[in-house]
Protein backbone atom coordinates (compact mmCIF):
# COMPACT_ATOMS: atom_id res chain seq x y z
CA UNK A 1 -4.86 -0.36 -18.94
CA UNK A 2 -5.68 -1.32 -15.34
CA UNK A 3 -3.10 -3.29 -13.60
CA UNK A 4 -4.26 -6.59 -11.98
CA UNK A 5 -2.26 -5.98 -8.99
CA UNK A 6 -5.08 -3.40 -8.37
CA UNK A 7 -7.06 -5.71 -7.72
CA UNK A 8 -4.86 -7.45 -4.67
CA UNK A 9 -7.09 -5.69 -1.98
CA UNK A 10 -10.66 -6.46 -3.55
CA UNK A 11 -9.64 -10.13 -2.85
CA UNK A 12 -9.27 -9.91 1.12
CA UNK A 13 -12.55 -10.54 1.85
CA UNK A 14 -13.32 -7.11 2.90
CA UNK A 15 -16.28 -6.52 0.51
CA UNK A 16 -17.19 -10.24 -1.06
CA UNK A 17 -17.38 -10.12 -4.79
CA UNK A 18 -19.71 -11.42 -6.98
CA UNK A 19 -18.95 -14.44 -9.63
CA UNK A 20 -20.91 -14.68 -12.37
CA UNK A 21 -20.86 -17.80 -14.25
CA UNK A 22 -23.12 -19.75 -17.46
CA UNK A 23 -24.31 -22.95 -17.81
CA UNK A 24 -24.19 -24.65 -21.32
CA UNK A 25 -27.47 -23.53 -22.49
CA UNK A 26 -26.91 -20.31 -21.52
CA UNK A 27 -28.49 -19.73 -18.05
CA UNK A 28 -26.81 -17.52 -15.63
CA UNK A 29 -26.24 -17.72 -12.23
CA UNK A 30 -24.76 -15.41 -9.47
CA UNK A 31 -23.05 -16.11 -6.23
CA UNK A 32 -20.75 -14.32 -3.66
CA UNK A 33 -16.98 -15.12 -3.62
CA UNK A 34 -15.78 -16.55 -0.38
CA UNK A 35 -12.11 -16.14 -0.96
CA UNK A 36 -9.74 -14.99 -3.96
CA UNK A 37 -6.11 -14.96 -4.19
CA UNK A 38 -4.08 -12.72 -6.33
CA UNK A 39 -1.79 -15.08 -8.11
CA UNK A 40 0.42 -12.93 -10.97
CA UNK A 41 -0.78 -10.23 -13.72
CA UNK A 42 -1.87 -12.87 -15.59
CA UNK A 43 -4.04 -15.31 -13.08
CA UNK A 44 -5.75 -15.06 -9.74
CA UNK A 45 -7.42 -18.03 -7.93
CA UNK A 46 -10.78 -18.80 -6.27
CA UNK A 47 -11.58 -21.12 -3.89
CA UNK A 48 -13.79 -23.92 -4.18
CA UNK A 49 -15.74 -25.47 -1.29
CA UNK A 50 -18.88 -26.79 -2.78
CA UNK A 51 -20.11 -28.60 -5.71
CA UNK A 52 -22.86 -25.75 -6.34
CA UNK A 53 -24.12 -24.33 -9.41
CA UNK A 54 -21.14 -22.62 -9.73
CA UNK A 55 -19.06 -25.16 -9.77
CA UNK A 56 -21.01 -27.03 -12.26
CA UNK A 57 -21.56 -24.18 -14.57
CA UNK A 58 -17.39 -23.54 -14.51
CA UNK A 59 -16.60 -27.03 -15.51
CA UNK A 60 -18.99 -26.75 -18.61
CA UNK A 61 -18.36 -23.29 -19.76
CA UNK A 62 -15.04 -22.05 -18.39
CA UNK A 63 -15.83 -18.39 -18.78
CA UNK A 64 -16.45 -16.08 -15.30
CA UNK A 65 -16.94 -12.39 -15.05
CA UNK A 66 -15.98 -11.52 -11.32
CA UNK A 67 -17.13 -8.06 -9.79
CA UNK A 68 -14.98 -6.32 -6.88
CA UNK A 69 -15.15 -3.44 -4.55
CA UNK A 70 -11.84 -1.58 -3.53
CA UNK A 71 -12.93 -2.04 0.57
CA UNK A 72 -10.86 1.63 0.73
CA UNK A 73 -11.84 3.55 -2.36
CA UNK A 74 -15.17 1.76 -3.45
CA UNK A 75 -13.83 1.47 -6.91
CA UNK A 76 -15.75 -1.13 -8.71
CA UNK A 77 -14.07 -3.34 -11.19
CA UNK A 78 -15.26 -6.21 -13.81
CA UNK A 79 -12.52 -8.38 -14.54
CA UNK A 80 -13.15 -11.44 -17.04
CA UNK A 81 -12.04 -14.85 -16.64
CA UNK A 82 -11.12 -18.07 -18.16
CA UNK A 83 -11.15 -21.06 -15.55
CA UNK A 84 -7.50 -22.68 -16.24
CA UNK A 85 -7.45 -25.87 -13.57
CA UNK A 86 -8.15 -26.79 -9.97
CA UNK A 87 -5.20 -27.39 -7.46
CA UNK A 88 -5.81 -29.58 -4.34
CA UNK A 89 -2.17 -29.67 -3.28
CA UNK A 90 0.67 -27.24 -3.24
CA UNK A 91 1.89 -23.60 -2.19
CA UNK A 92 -1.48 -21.91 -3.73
CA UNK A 93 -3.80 -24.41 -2.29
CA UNK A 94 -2.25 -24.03 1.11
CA UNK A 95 -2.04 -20.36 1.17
CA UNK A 96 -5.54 -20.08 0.56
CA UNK A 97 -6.70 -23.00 3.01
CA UNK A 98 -5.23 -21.18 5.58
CA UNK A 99 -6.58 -18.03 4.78
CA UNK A 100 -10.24 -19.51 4.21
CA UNK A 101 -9.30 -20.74 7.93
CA UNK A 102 -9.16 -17.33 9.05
CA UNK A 103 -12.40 -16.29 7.24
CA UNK A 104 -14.11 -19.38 7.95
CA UNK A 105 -13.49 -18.41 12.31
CA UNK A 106 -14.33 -14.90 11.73
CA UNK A 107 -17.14 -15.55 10.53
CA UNK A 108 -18.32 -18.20 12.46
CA UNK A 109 -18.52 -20.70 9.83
CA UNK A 110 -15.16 -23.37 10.72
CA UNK A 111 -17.64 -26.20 10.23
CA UNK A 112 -18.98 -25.37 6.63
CA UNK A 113 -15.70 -23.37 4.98
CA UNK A 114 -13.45 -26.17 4.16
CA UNK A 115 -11.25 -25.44 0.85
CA UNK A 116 -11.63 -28.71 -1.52
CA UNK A 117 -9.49 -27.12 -4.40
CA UNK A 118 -7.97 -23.66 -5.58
CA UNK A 119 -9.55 -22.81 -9.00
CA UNK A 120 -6.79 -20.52 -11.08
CA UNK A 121 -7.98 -18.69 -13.46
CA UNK A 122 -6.69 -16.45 -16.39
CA UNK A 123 -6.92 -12.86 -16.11
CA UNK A 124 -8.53 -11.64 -19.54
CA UNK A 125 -9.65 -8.21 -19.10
CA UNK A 126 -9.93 -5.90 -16.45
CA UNK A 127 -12.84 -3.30 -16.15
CA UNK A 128 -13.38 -0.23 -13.68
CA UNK A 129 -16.96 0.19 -13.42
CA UNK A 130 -17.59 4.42 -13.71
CA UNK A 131 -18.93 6.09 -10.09
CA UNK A 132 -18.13 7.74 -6.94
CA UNK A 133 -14.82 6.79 -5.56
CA UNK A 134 -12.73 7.90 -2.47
CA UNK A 135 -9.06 8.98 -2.26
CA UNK A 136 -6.71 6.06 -0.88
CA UNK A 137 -6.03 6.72 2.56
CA UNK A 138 -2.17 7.08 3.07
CA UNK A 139 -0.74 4.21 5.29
CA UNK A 140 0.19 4.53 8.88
CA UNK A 141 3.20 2.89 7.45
CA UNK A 142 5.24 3.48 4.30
CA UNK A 143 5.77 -0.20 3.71
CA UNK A 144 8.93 0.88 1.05
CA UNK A 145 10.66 3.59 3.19
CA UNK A 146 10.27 1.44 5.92
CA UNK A 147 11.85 -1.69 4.12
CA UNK A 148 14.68 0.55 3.05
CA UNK A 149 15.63 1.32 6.63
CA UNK A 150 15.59 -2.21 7.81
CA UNK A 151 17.50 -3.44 4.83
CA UNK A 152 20.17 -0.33 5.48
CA UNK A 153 21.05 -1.79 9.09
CA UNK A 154 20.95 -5.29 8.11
CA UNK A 155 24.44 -5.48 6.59
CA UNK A 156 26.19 -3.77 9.65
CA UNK A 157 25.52 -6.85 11.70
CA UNK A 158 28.44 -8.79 12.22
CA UNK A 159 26.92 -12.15 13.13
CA UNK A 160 24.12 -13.96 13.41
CA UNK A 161 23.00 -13.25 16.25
CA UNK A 162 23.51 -9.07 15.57
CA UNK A 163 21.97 -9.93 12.38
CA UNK A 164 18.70 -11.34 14.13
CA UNK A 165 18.18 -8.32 16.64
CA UNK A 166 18.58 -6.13 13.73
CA UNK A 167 15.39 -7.49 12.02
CA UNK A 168 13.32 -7.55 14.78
CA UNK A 169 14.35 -4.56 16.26
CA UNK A 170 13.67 -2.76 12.74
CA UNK A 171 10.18 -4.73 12.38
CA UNK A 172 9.31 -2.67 15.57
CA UNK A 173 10.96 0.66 14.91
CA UNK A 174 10.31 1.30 11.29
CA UNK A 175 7.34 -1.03 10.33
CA UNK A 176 5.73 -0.87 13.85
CA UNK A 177 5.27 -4.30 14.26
CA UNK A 178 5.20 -5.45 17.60
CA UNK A 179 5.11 -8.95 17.87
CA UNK A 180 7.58 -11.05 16.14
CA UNK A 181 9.95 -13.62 16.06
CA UNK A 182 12.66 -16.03 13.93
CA UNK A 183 12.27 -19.71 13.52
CA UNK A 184 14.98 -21.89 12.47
CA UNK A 185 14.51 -24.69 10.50
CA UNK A 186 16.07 -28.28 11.65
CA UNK A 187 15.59 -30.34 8.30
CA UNK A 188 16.67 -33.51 10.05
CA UNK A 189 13.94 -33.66 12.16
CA UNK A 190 11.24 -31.57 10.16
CA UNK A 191 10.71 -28.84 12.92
CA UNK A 192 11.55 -25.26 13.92
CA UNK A 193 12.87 -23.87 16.42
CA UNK A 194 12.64 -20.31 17.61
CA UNK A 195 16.08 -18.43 18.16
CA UNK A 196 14.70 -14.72 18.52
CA UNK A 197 11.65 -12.72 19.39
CA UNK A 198 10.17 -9.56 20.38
CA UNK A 199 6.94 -8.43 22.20
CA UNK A 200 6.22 -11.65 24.60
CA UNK A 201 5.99 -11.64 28.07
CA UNK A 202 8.83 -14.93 27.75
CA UNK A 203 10.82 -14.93 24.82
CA UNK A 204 10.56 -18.49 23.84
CA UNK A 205 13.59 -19.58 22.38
CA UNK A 206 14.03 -23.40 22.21
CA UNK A 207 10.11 -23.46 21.48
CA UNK A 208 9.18 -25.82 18.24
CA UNK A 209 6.64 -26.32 15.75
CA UNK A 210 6.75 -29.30 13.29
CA UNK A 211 6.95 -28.39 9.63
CA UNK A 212 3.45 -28.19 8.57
CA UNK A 213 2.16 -26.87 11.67
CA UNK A 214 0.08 -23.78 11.80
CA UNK A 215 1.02 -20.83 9.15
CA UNK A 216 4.99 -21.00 10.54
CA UNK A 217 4.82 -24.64 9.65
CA UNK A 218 3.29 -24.57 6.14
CA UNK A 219 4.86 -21.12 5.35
CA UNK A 220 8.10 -23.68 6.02
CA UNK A 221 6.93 -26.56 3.61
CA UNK A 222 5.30 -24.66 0.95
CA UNK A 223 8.27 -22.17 0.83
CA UNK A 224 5.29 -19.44 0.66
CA UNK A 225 4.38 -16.44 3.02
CA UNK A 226 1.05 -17.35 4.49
CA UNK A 227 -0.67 -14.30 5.61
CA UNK A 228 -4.15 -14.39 7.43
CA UNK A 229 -6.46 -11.48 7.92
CA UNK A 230 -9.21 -13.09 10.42
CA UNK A 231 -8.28 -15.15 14.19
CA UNK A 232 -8.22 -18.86 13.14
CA UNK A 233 -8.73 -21.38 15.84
CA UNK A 234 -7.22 -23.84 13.19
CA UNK A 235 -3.83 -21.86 12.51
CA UNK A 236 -3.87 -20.74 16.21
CA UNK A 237 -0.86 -20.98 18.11
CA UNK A 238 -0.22 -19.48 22.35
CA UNK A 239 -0.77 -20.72 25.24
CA UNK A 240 -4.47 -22.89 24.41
CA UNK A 241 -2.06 -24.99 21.92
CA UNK A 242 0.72 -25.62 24.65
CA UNK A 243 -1.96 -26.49 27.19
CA UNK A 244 -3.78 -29.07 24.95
CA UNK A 245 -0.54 -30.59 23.66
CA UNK A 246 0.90 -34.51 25.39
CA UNK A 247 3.89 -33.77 27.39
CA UNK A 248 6.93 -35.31 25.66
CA UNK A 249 8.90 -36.12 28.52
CA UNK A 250 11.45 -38.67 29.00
CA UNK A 251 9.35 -41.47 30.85
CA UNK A 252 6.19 -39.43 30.58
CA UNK A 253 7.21 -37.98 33.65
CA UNK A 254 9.18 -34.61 32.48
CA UNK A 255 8.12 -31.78 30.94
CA UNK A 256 10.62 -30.83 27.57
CA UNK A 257 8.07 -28.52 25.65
CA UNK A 258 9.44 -24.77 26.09
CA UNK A 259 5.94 -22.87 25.98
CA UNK A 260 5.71 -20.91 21.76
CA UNK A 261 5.34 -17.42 22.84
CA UNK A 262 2.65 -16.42 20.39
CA UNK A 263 -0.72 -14.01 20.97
CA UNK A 264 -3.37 -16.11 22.37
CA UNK A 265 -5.48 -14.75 20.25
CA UNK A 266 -4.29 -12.91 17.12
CA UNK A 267 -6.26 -11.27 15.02
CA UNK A 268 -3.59 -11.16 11.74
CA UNK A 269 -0.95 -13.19 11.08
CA UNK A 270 2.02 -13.16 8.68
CA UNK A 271 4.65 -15.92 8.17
CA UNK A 272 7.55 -15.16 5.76
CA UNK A 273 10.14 -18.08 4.81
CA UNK A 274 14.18 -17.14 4.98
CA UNK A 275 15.44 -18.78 1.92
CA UNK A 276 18.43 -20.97 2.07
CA UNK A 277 20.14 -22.24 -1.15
CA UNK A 278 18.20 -25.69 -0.81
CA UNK A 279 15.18 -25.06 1.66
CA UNK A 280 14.53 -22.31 4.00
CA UNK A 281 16.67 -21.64 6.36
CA UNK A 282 13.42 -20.66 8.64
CA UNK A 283 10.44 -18.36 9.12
CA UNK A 284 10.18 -14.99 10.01
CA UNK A 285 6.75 -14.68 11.62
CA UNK A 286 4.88 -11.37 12.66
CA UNK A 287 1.49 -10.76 14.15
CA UNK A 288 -0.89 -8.24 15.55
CA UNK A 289 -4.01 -8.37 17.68
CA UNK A 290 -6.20 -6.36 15.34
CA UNK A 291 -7.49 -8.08 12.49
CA UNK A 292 -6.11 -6.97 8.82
CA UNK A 293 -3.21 -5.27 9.97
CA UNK A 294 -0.89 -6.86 7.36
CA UNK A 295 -1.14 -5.09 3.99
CA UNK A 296 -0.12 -6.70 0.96
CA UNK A 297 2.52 -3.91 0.26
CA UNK A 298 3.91 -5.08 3.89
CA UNK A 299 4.24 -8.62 2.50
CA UNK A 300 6.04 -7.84 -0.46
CA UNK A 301 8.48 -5.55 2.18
CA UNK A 302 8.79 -8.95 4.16
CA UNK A 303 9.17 -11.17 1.83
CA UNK A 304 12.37 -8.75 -0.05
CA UNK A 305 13.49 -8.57 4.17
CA UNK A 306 13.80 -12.40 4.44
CA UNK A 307 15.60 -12.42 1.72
CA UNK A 308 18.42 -10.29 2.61
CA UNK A 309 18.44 -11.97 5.71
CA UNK A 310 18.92 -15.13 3.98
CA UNK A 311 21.57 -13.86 1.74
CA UNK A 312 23.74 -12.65 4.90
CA UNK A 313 22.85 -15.85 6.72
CA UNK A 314 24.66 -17.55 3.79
CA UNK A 315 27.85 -15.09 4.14
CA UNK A 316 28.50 -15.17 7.40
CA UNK A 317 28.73 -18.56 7.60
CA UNK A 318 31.09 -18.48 4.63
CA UNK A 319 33.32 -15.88 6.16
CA UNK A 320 33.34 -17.98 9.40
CA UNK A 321 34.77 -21.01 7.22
CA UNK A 322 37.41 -18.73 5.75
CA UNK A 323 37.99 -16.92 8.77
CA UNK A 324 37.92 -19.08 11.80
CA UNK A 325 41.20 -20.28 14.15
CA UNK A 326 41.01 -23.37 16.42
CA UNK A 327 42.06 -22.89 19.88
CA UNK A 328 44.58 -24.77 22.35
CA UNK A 329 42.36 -27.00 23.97
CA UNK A 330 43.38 -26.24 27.55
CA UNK A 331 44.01 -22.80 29.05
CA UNK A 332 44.60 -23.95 32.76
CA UNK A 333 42.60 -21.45 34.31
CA UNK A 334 41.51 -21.69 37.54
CA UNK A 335 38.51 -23.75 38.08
CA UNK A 336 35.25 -22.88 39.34
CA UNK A 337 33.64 -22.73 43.06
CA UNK A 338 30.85 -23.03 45.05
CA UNK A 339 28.13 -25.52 45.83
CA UNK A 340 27.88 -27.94 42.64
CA UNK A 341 25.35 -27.90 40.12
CA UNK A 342 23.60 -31.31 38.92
CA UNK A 343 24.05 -31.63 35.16
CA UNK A 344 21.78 -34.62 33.01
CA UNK A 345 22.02 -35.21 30.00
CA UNK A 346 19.23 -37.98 28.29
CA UNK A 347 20.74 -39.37 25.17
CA UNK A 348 17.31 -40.17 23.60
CA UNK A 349 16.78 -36.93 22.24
CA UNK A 350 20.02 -35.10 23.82
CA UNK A 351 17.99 -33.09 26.64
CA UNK A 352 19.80 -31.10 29.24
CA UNK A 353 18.79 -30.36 32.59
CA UNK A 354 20.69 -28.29 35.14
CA UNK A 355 19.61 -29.44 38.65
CA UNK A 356 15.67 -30.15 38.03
CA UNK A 357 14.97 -27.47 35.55
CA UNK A 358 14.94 -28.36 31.61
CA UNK A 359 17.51 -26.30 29.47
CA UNK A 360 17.09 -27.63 26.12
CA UNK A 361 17.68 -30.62 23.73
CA UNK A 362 18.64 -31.65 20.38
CA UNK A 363 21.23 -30.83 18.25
CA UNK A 364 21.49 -27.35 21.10
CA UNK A 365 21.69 -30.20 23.76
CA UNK A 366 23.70 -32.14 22.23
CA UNK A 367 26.45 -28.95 21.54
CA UNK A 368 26.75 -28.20 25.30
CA UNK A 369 26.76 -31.48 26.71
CA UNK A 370 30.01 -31.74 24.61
CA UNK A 371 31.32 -28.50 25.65
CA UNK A 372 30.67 -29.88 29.21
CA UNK A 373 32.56 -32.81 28.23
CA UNK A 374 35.59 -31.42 27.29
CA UNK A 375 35.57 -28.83 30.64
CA UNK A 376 35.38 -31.70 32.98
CA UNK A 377 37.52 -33.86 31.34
CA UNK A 378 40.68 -30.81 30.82
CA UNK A 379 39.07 -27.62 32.64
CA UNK A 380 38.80 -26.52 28.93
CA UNK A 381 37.00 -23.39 28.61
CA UNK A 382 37.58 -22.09 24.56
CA UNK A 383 35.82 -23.59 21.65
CA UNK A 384 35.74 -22.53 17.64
CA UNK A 385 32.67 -23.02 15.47
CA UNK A 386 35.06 -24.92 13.32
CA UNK A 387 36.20 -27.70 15.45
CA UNK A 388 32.76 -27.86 16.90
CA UNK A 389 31.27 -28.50 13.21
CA UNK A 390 33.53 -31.27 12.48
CA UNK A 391 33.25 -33.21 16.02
CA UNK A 392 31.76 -36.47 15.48
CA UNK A 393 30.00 -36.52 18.84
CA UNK A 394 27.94 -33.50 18.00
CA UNK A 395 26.17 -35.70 15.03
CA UNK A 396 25.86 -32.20 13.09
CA UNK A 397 23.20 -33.25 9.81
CA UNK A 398 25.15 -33.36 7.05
CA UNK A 399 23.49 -30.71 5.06
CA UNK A 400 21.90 -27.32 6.39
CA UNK A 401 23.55 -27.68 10.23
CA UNK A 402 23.05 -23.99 10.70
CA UNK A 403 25.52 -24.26 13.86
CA UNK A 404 25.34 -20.59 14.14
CA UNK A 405 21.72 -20.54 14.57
CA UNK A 406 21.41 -23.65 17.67
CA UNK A 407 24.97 -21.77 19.29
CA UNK A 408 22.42 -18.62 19.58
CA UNK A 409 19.67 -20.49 20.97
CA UNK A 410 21.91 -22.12 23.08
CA UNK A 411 23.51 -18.73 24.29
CA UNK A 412 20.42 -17.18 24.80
CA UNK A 413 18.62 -20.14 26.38
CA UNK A 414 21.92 -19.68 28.62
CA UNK A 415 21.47 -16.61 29.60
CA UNK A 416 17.68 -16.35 30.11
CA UNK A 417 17.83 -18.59 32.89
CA UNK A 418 20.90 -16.77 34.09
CA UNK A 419 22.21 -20.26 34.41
CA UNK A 420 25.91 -20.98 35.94
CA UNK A 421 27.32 -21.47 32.30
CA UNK A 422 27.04 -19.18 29.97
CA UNK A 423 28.40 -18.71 26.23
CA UNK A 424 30.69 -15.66 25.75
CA UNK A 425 31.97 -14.41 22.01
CA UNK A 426 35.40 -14.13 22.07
CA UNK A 427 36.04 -13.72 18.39
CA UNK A 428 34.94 -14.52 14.88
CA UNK A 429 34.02 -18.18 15.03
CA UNK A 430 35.07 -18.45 18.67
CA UNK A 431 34.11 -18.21 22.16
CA UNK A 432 34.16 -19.39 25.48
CA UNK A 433 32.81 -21.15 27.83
CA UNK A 434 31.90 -19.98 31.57
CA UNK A 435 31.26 -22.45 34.21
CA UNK A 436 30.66 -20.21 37.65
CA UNK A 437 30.49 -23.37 40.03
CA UNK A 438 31.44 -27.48 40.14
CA UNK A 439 29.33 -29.81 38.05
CA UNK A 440 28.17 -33.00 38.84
CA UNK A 441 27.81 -34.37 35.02
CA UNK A 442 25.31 -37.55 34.92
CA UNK A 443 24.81 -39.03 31.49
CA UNK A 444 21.79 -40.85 31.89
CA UNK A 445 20.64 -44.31 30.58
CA UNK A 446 17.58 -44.89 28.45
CA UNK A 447 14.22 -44.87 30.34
CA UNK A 448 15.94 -42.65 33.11
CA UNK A 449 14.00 -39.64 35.11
């Protein structure tokens, strides 16, 4: 019995394989596979661009024998078919649109490749053809010892933001990944948000994407990993996506977009969603400038990763509901000198600025403009998570606030531009505020600049 995960790497698009199909009568027809998708052991899924003989032959006799190459040990294998259904919307459709994407660039073909349904099939019987075949070449990486590592220092994080270096900084030591980074999903206003990264020349936290956007977006929507093989211009994120994009600036006259700090031009592509108990709680995206560098064994390592990050996501923030202490809201330290600093704050979509250079906005924006609040107002300088999450003026959404998440983008926003306040953990579900100079706070009206 050959097992139909076998099969996983024949579908990459390596070696095309061959579909062999029947009209009614009985005439046969042959024709090269542009993309297949391993689905289960039981079905796999090809994709359908054209109404071609194929097509037609399909819909009146549902039976397909499909012929692969292994692309690393030439094994040849006949696997039988039964067409089941066609799927023009959904997880499998958009996991192989955005693969056919990648194909479709590499190949020079974006114009003609464009994915009109996913045909799923049933697996019936699985053939190796007898010849010459070549040992499997062992893996740079073992995707499973490597996986065990990570998931070994995950739990010794003590917060979210420990928890987040951990991952990344195990992507790079044990799986040798070098370029990767966490998104954060804001379900109020359907984007993400990036909170950590490695491998950039900036890091860029605060950056978004909109849910549906790219293979971090759908990845998001579809509650899939989307992994592409092949540079796509369409899934294509970096600095020619940032430099096309309509400034969103209050008045049309500032620049609020924090540039996404992915490869220009990748050559593979891997997005992984971090489940939460309702939707993801983000995206754990890695990437590589070679093409094919993401194995299918290194999937199914990310994809068990994400979830243990999702699972400790979920515990530290119950811990931190158990565990956390308010704080006296005034200390009476001594305040801060200097030459002042020119805080704004634009209420449309809670932006900050600190003197004429953008800091961040939403929900992130809206957190420190309170905390600057309170500081003017008492010369307050410690805060709990608690209190925080049940302020009214913070407008928290009501489900999936992931507070933890925006006070780490905030902190490290904070302390990439070595601004003159910073975020400092004092405790579990605590910290402080540091404000290193006078503020001038300006709140400022509607249509402002």
């Amino acid at each position: 019995m050959i097992p139909t995960r076998a099969l996983r790497d024949c579908l990459d698009g390596a070696i095309p394989g061959v579909v062999s199909t029947w009209s009614a009568d009985g005439t046969p027809n042959v024709a090269y596979m542009s993309q297949g998708q391993y689905v289960d052991r039981q079905h796999l899924a090809l994709s359908y661009q054209f109404f071609n003989r194929t097509r037609q032959n399909i819909l009146a006799n549902p039976r397909v024998t499909l012929g692969l190459i292994h692309p690393q040990t030439a094994q040849q294998y006949r696997v039988h078919l039964t067409y089941q259904r066609t799927e023009t919307e959904g997880p499998l459709f958009e996991s192989m649109k955005a693969k056919l994407a990648g194909i479709a660039s590499h190949t020079g073909m974006s114009g003609v490749f464009r994915l009109l349904g996913a045909d799923l099939y049933r697996i019936d019987r699985v053939e190796a053809v007898p010849g010459t075949t070549l040992p499997l070449p062992a893996p740079a990486v073992d995707p499973l010892s490597a996986l065990r590592a990570c998931m070994e220092r995950l739990p010794l994080s003590h917060d979210t933001e420990s928890l987040l270096d951990a991952l990344l900084d195990g992507l790079v030591e044990h799986f040798d990944i070098r370029h990767t980074l966490v998104m954060m999903l804001d379900p109020a206003r359907e984007r993400l948000y990036t909170v950590a990264s490695r491998g950039y020349e900036t890091s860029g936290v605060g950056s978004e994407l909109q849910v549906g956007e790219g293979v971090i977006g759908v990845a998001a929507r579809e509650r899939v990993p989307i992994r592409i093989s092949h540079m796509t211009s369409e899934y294509a994120y970096g600095l020619a996506m940032r430099e096309g994009a309509q400034r969103q600036g209050l008045g049309g006259l500032v620049d609020t977009e924090i540039p996404f700090p992915g490869l220009a031009a990748p050559g593979s592509q891997l997005a992984v969603p971090i489940p939460g108990p309702r939707e993801p709680l983000g995206v754990l995206f890695v990437e590589s400038p070679t093409d094919m560098r993401f194995s299918h064994a290194e999937e199914d390592a990310l994809v068990a990763l994400a979830a243990q990050v999702g699972a400790l996501f979920r515990l530290f923030l119950a811990e931190l509901e158990l565990g956390e202490e308010a704080v006296a809201p005034a200390e009476g330290e001594p305040g801060p000198s200097g030459p002042p600093m020119r805080v704004r704050h634009y209420a449309a979509n809670d932006s900050v600025f600190l003197g004429d250079d953008y800091l961040i906005k939403g929900v992130a924006g809206n957190i420190l403009w309170t905390l600057l609040q309170d500081h003017q107002a008492s010369g307050r300088t410690q805060f709990s998570n608690r209190e925080l999450r049940a302020d009214p003026r913070v407008r928290l959404p009501d489900q999936s606030d992931n507070l933890e998440a925006r006070l780490v983008l905030l902190h490290r926003r904070l302390a990439e531009r070595q601004a003159c306040v910073q975020l400092e953990k004092t405790g579990r579900g605590r910290f402080r505020l540091r404000v290193d100079c006078p503020l001038e706070m300006e709140d400022m009206a509607p249509g402002s600049v």
